[in-house]
Structure formats: structure tokens, C-alpha cells
N, C-alpha and C. Protein backbone atom coordinates (compact mmCIF):
# COMPACT_ATOMS: atom_id res chain seq x y z
N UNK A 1 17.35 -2.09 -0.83
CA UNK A 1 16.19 -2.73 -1.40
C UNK A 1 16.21 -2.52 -2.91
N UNK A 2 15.90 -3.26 -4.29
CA UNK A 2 15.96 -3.53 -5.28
C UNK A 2 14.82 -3.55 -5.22
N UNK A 3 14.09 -2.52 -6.26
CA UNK A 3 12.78 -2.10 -6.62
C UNK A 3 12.22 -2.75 -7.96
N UNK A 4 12.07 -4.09 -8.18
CA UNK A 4 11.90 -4.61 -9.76
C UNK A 4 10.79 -5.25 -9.66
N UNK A 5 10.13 -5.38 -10.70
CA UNK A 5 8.61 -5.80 -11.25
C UNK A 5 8.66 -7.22 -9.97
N UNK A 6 9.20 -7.92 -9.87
CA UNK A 6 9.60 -9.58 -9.22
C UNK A 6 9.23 -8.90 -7.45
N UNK A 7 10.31 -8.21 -6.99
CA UNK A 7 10.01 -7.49 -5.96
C UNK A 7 8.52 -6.71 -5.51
N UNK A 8 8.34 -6.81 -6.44
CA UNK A 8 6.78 -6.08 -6.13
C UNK A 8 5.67 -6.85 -6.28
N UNK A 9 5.85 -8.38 -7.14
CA UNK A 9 4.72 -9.32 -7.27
C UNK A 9 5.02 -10.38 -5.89
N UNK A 10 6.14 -10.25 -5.22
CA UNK A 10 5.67 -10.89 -4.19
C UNK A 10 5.53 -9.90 -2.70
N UNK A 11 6.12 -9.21 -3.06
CA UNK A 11 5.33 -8.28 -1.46
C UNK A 11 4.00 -7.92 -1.77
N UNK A 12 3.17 -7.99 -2.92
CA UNK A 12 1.75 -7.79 -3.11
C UNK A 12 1.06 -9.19 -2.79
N UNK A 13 1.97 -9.91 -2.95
CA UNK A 13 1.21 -11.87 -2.82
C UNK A 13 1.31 -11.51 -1.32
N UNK A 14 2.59 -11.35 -0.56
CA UNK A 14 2.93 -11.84 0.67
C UNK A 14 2.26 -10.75 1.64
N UNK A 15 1.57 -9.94 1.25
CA UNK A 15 0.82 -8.76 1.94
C UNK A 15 -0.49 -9.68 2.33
N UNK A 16 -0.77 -10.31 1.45
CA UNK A 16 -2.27 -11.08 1.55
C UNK A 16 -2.24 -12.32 2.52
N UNK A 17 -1.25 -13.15 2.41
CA UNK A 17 -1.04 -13.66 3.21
C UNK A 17 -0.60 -13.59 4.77
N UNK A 18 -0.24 -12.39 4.89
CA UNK A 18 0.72 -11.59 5.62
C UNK A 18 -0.83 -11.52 6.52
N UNK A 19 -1.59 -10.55 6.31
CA UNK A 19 -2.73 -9.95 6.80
C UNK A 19 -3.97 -11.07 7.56
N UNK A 20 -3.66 -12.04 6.80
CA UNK A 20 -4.27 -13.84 7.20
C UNK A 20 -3.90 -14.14 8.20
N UNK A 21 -2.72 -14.30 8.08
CA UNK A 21 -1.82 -14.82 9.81
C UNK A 21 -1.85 -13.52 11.06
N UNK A 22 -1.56 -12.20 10.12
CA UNK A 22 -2.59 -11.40 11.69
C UNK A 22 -3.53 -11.37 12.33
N UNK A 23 -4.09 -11.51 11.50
CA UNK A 23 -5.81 -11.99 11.81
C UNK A 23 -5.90 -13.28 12.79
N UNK A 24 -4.85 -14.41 12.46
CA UNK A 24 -5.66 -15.61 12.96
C UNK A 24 -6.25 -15.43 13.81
N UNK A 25 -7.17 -15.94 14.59
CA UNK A 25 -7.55 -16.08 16.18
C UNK A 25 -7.83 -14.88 16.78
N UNK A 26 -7.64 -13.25 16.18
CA UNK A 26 -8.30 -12.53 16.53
C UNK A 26 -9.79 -12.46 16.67
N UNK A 27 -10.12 -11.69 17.79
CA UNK A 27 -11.64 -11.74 18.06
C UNK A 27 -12.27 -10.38 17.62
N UNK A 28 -13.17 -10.58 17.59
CA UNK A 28 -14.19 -9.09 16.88
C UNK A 28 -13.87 -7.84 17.24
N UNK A 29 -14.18 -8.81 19.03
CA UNK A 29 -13.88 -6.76 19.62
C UNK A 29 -12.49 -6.45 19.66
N UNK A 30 -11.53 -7.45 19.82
CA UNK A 30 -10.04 -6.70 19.16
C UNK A 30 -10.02 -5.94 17.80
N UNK A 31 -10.16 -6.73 17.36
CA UNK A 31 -10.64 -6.09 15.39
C UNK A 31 -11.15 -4.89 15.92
N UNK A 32 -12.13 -4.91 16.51
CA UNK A 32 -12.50 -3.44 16.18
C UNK A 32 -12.68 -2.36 17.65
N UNK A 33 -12.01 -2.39 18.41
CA UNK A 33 -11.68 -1.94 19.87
C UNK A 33 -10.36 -0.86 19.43
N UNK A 34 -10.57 0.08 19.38
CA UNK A 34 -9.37 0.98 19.33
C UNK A 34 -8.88 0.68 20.83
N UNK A 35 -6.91 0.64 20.73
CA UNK A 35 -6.22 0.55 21.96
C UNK A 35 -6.30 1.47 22.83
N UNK A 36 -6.04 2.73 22.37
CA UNK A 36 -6.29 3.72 23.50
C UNK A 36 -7.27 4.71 22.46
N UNK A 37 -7.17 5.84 23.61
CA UNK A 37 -8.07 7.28 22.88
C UNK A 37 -7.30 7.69 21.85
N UNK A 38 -7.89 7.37 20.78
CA UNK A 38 -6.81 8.68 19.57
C UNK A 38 -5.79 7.67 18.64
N UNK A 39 -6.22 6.42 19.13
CA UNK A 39 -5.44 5.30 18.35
C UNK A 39 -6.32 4.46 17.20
N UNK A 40 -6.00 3.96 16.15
CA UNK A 40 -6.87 3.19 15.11
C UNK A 40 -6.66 2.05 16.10
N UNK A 41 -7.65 1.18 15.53
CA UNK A 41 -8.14 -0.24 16.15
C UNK A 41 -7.94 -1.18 14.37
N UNK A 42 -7.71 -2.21 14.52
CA UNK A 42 -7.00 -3.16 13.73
C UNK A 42 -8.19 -2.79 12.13
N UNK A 43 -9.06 -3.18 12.28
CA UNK A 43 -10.57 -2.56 11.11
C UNK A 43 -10.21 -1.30 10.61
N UNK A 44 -9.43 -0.67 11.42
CA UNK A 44 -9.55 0.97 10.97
C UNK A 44 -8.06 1.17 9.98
N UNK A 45 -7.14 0.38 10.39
CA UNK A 45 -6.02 0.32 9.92
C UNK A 45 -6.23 -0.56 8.37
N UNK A 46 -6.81 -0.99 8.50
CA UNK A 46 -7.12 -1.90 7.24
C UNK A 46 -8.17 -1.02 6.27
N UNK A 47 -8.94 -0.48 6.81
CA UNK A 47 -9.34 0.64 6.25
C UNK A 47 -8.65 1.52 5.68
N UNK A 48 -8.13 1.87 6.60
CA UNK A 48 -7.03 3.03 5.76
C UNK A 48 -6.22 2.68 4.41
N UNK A 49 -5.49 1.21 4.72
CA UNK A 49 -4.74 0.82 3.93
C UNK A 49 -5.68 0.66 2.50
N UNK A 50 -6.82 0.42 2.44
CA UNK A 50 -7.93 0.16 1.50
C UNK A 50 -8.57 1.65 0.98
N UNK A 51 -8.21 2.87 1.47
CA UNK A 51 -8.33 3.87 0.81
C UNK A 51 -7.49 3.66 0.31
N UNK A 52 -6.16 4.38 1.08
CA UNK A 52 -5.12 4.23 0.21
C UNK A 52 -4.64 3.79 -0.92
N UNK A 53 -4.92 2.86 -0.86
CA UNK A 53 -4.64 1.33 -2.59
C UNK A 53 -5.41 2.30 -3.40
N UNK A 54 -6.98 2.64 -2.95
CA UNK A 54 -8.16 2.87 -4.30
C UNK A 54 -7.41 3.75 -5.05
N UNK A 55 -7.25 4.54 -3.97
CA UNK A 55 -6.63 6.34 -4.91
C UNK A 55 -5.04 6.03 -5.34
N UNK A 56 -4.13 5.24 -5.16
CA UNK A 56 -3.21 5.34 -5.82
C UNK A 56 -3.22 4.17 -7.30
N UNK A 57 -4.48 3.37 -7.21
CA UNK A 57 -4.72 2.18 -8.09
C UNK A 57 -5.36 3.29 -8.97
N UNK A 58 -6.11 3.92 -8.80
CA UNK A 58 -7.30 4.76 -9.74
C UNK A 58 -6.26 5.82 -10.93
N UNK A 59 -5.25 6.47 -10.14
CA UNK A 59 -3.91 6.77 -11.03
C UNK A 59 -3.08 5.68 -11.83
N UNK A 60 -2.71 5.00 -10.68
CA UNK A 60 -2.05 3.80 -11.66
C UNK A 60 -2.39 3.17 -12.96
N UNK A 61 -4.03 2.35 -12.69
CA UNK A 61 -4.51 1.60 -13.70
C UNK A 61 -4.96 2.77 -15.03
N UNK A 62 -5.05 4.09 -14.47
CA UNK A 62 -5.75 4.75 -15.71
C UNK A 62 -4.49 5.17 -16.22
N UNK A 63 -3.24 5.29 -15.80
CA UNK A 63 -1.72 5.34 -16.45
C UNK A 63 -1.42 4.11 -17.54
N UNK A 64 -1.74 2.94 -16.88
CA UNK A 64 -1.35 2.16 -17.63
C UNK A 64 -2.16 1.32 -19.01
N UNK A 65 -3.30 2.25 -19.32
CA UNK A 65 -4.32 2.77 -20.23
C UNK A 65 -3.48 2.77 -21.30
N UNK A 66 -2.78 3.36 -21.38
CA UNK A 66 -2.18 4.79 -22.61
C UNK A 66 -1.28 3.60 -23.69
N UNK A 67 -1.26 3.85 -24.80
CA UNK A 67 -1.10 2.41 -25.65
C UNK A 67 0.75 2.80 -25.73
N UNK A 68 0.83 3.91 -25.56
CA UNK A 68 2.08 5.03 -26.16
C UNK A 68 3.50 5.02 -24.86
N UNK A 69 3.06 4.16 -23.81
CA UNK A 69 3.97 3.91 -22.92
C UNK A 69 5.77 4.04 -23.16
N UNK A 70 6.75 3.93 -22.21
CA UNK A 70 8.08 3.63 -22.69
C UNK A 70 7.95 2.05 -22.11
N UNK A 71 8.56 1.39 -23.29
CA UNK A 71 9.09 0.00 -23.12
C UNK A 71 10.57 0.16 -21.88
N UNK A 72 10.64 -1.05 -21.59
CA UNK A 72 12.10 -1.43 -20.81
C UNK A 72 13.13 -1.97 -21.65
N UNK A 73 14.18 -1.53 -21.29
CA UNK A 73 15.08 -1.48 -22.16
C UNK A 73 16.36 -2.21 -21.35
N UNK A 74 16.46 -2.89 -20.46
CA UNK A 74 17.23 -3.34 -19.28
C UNK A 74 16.41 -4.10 -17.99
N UNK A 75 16.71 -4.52 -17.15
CA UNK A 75 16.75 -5.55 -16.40
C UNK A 75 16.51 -4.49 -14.88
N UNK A 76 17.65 -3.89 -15.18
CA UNK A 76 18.10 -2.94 -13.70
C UNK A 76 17.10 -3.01 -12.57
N UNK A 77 17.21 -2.73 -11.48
CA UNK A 77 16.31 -2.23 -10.66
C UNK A 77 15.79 -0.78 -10.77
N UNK A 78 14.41 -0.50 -10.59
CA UNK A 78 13.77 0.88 -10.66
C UNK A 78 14.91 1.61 -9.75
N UNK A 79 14.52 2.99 -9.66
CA UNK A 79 15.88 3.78 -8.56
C UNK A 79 14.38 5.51 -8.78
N UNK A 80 14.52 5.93 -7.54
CA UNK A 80 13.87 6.60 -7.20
C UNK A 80 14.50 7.89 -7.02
N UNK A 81 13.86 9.70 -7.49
CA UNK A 81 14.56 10.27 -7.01
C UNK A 81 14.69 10.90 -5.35
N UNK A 82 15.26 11.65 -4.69
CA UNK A 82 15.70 11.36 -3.30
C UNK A 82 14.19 11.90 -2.54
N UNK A 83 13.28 13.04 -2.90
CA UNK A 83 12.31 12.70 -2.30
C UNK A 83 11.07 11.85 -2.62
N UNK A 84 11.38 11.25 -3.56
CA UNK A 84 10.69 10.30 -3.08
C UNK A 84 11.18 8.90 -2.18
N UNK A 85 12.74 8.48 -2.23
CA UNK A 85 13.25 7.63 -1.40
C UNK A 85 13.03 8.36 0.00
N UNK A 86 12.83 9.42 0.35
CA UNK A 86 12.81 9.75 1.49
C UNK A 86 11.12 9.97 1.88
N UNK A 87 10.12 10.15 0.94
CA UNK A 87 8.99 9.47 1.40
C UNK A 87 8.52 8.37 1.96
N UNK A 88 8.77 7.27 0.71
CA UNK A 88 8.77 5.91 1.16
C UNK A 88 10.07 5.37 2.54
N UNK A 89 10.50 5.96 3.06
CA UNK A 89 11.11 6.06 4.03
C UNK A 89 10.17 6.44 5.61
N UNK A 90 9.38 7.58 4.68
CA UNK A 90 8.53 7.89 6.59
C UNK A 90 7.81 6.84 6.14
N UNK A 91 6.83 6.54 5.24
CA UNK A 91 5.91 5.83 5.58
C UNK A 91 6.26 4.15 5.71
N UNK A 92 7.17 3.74 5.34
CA UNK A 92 7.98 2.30 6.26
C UNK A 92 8.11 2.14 7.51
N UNK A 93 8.19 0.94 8.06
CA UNK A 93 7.75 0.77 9.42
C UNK A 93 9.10 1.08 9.87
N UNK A 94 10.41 1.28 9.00
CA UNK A 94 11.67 1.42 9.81
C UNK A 94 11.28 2.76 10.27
N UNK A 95 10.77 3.95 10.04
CA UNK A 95 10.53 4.90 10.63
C UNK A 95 9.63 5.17 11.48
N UNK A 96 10.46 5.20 12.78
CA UNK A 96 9.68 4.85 13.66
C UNK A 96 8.81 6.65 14.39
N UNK A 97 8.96 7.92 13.75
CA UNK A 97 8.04 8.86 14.33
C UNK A 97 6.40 8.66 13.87
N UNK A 98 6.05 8.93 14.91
CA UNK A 98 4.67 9.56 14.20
C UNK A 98 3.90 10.35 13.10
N UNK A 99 3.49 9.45 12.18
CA UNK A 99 3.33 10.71 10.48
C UNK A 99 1.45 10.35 11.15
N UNK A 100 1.27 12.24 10.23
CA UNK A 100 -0.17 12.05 10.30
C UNK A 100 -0.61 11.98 9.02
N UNK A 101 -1.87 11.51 9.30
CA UNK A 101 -2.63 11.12 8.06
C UNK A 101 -3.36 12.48 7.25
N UNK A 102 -2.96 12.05 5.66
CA UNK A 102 -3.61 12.95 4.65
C UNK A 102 -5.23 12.51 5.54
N UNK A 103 -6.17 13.84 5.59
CA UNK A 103 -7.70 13.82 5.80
C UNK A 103 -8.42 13.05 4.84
N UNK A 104 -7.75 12.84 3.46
CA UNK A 104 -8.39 11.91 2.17
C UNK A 104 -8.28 10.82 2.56
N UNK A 105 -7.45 10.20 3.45
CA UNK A 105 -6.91 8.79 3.93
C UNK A 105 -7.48 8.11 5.13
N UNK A 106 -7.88 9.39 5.98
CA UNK A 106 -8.65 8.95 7.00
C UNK A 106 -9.40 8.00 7.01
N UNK A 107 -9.45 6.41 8.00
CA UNK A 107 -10.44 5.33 7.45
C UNK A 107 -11.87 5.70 8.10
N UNK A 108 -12.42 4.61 7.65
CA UNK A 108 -13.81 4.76 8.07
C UNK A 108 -14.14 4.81 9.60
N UNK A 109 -15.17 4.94 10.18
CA UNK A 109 -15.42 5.13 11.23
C UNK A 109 -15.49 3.54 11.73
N UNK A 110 -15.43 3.11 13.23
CA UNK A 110 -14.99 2.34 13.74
C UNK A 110 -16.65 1.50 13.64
N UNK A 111 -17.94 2.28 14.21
CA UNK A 111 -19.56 2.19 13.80
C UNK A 111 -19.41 1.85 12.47
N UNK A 112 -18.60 1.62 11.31
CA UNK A 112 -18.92 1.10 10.04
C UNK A 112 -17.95 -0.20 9.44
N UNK A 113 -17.28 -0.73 10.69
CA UNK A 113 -16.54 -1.78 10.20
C UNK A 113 -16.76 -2.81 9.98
N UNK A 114 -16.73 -3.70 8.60
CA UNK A 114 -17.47 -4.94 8.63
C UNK A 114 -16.21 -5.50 8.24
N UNK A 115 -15.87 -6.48 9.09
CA UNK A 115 -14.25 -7.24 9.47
C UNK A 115 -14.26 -8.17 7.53
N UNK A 116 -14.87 -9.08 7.83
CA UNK A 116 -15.02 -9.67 6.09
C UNK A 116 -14.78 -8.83 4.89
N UNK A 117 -15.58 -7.66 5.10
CA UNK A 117 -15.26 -6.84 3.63
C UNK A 117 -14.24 -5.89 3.90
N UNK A 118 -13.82 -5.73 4.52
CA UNK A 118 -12.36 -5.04 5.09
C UNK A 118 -11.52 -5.79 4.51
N UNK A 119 -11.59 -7.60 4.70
CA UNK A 119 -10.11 -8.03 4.55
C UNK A 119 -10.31 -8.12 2.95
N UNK A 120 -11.61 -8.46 2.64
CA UNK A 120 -11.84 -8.81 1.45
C UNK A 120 -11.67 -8.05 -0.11
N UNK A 121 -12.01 -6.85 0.34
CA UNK A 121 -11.46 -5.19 -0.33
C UNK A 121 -9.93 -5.65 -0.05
N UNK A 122 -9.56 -5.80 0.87
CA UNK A 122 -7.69 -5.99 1.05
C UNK A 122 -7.32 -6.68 0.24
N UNK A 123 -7.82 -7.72 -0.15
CA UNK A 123 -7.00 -8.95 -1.00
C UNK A 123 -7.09 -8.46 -2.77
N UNK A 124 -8.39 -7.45 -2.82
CA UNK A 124 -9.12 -7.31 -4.21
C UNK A 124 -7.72 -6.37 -4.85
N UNK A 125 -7.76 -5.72 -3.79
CA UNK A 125 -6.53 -4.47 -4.03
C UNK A 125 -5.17 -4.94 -3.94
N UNK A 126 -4.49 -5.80 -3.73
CA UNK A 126 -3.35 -6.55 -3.88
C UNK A 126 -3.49 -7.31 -4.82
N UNK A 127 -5.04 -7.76 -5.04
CA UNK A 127 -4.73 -8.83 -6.52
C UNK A 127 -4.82 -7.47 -7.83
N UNK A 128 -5.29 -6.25 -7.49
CA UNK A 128 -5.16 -4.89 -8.63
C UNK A 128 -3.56 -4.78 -8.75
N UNK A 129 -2.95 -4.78 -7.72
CA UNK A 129 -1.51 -4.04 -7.86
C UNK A 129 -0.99 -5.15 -8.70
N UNK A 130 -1.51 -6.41 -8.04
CA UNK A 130 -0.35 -7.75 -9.23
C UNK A 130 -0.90 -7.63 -10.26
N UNK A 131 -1.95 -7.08 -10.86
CA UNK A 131 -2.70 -7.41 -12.21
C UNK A 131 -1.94 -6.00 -13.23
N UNK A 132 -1.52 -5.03 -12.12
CA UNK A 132 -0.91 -4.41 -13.06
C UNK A 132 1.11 -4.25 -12.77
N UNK A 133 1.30 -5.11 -12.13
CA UNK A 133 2.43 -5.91 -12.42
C UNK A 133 2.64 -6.83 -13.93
N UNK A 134 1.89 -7.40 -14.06
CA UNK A 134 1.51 -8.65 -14.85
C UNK A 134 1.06 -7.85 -16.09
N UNK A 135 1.01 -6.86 -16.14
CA UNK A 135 0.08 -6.14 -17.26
C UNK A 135 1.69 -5.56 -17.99
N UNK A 136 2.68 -5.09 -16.84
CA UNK A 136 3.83 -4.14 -17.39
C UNK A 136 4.19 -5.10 -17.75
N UNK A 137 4.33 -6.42 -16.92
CA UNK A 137 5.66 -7.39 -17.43
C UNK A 137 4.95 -7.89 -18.96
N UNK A 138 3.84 -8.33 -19.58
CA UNK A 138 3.41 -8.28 -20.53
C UNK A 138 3.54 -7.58 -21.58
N UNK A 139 3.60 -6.30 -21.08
CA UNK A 139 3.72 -5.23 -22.29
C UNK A 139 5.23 -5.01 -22.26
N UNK A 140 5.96 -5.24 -21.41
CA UNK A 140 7.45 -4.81 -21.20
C UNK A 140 7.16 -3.51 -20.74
N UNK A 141 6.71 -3.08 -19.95
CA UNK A 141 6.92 -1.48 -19.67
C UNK A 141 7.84 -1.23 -18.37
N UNK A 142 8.36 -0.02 -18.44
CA UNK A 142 9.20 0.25 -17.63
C UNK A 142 8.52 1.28 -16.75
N UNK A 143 8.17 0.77 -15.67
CA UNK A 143 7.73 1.46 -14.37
C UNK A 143 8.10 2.38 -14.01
N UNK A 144 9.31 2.51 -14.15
CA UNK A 144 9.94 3.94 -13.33
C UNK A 144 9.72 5.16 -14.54
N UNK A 145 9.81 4.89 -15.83
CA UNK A 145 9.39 6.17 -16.66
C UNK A 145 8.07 6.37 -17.06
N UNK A 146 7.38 5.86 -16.43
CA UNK A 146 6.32 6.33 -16.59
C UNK A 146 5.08 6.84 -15.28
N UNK A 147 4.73 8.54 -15.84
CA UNK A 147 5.07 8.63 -14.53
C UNK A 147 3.31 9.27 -14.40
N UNK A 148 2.87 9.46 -12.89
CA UNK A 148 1.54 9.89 -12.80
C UNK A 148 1.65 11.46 -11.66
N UNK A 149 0.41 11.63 -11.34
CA UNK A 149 0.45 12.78 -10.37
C UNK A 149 0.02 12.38 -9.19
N UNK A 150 1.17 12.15 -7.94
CA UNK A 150 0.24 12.01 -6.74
C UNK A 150 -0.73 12.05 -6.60
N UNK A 151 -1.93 11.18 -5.84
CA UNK A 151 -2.91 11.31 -5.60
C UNK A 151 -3.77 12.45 -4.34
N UNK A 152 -2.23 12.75 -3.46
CA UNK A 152 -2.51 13.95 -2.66
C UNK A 152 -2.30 15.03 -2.92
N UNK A 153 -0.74 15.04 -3.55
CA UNK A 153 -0.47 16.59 -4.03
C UNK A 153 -0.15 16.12 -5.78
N UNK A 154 -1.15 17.30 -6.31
CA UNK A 154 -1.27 16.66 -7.33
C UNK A 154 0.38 17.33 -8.21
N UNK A 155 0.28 18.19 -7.64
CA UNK A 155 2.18 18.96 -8.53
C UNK A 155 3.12 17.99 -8.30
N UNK A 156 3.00 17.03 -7.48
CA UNK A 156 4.38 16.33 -7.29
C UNK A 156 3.80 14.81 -8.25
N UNK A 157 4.60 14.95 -9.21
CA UNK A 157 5.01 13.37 -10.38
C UNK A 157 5.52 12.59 -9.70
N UNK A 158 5.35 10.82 -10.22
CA UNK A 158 5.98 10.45 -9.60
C UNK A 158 5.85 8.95 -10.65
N UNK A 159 6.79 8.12 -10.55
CA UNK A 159 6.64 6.89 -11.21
C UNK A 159 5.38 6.26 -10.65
N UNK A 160 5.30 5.05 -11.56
CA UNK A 160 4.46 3.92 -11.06
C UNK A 160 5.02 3.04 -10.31
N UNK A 161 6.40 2.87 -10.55
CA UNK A 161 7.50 2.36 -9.40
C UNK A 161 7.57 2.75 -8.39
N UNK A 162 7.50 4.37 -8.46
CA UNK A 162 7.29 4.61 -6.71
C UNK A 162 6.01 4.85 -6.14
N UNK A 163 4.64 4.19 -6.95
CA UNK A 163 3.62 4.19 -6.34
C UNK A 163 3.48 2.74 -5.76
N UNK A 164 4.45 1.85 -6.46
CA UNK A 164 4.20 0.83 -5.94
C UNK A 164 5.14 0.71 -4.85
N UNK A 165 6.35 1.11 -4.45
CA UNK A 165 7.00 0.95 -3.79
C UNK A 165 6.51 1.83 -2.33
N UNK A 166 5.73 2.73 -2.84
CA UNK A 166 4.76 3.53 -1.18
C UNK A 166 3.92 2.78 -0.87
N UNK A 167 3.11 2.32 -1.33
CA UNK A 167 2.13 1.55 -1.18
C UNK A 167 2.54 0.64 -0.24
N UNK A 168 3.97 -0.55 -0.90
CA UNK A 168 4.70 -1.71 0.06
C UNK A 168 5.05 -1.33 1.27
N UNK A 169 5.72 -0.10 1.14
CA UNK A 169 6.45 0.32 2.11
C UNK A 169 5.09 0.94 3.45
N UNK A 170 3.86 1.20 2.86
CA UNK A 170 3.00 1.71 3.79
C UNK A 170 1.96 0.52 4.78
N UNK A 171 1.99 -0.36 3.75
CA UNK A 171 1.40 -1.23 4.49
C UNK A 171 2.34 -2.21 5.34
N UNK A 172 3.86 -2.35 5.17
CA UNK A 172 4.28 -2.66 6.11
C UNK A 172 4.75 -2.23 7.82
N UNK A 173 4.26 -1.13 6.95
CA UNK A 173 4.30 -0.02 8.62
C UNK A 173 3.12 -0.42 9.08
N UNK A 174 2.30 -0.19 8.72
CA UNK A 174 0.81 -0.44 9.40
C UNK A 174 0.83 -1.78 9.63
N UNK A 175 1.25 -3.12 9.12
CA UNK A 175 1.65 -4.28 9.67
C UNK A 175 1.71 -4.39 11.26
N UNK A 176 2.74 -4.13 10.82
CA UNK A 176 3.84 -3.61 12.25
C UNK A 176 2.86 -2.86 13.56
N UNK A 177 2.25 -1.92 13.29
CA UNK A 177 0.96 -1.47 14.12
C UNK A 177 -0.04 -2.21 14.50
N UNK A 178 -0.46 -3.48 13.70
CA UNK A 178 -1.32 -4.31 14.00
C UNK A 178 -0.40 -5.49 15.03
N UNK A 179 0.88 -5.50 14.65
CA UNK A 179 1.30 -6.45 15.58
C UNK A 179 1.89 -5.47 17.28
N UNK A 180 1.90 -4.45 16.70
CA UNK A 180 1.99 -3.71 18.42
C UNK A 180 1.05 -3.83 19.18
N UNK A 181 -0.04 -4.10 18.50
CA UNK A 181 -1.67 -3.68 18.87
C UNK A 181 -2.37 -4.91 19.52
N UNK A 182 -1.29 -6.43 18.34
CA UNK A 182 -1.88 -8.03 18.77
C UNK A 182 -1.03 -8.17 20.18
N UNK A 183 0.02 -7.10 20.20
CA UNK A 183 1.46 -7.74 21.31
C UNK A 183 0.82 -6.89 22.47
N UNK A 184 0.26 -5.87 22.53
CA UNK A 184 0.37 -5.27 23.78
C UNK A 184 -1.51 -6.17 24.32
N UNK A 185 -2.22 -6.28 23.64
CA UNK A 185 -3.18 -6.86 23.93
C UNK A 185 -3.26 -8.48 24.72
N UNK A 186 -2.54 -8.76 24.54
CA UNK A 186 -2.20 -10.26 25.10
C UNK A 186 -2.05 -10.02 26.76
């Protein structure tokens, strides 16, 4: 996978769209019916994914504040160091164990799901990640050197490249969960 500003403005477009066509023709109480005991239900997963975005957008956008940035100086693709390629690795849908959730990430309760502002927070936060796509490619900044503090553990640095690239890589796992969830329900 080639990690470049282009790569990341359309898996943020195609996330939105992506989440549309899961949805089609779903009904309420699917949306919001957890599958079994101890499993998220489709609202809750979208939830999650909508923490998630806030707290890694709330680092991001206040990173990309700073007037004093490094410019790009090349074309290349971003390149990650190995734990973080091996983060964005569990949380991709190719990895198929069970990861548990940071307690900060935990979504809302299933009694507080309102299906509309769920998807609608979803789209707000994909049109944040492209706005600060559109903001680097403007300024020329180079994503991968510039870098923030996890939003969970705050000792571990990390680019804005690889916040965007966890982010992609997390919601396509959870994708993938919503379509286990549309497939076994049928």
C-alpha cells in the first residue's frame, strides 16, 4: 500500500460512500440490535468509529495549526516506522484476531443511538480528514514529518501520515464487521 496525500483523499471520499451502500435497506432494529451478547450492533460500530476520528482529528487539526511546519520536498510515498506498520496492521480488517477496545473508544450506549446523527457525524469527520488533506496539499506539507502524540498513549509520536493511515485502516475493519453482521442476518 502507498501511503500519499491522493491515497488518503479517496479512501476518506470512498469511506462515505462506502457506509451509504451499507446502510441501504437496512432497518432500525438491525441498526441497532446487537448480534449476539457482547457484540456491537451496526449504531455502535459507527459510534465508535466517530469517537475515534474526534480524538485523532482534535491532534491532527491542532498540529496542522503551527505556521513553522516541514514542507515536502518529493513526491514519494509516506513510509511508516515498523510499529507503527504493525499497528495499522491489527487494526485492518486483514487482521483477522480479536483487538479490544481502548475504554476512551468505547461507543455510546445502544439506549442512545440516533441512526441519522451517527451517519451524519460520519460524513462531518471524513469531510475533517479531507479538509486537512487539502490543507497539506495547499501548504505543501509533508505528513509523515510532522509528527503528534497519540491520542491514547500519549509517549508514543507518531506522524499525521500514520494518523491518517490508522484511521483508514480502522474503519475498514469495522466495515467488514458491519458486513458480517448484514451477511449473517439475512
Amino acid at each position: 500500500m502507498e501511503y500519499t496525500n491522493e491515497y488518503y483523499r479517496q479512501a476518506f471520499k470512498t469511506a462515505i460512500t462506502d457506509l451509504h451502500t451499507l446502510l441501504e435497506g437496512v432497518d432500525d432494529p438491525t441498526f441497532s440490535t446487537a448480534p449476539a451478547p457482547g457484540k456491537w450492533c451496526i449504531g455502535e460500530i459507527i459510534s465508535h468509529l466517530n469517537i475515534t476520528a474526534e480524538r485523532y482529528l482534535k491532534i491532527m487539526e491542532a498540529a496542522l495549526n503551527d505556521d513553522s511546519l516541514p514542507k515536502k520536498n518529493n513526491s514519494k510515498p509516506y513510509t511508516h516506522p515498523i510499529h507503527i506498520r504493525l499497528f495499522i496492521k491489527v487494526v485492518s480488517p486483514e487482521y483477522k484476531r480479536k483487538t479490544p477496545t481502548v475504554e476512551s473508544f468505547e461507543p455510546i450506549s445502544i439506549q442512545q443511538i440516533q441512526r441519522e446523527q451517527l451517519v451524519n457525524d460520519f460524513e462531518a469527520y471524513q469531510n475533517r480528514f479531507l479538509a486537512l488533506v487539502e490543507k497539506a496539499d495547499k501548504k505543501d506539507l509533508h505528513l509523515g514529518k510532522i509528527k503528534v502524540r497519540n491520542p491514547v498513549v500519549n509517549f508514543i509520536k507518531m506522524s499525521l501520515s500514520a494518523c491518517f493511515a490508522i484511521n483508514e485502516a480502522h474503519q475498514r475493519r469495522h466495515f467488514d464487521q458491519i458486513k458480517n453482521i448484514l451477511h449473517s442476518s439475512k
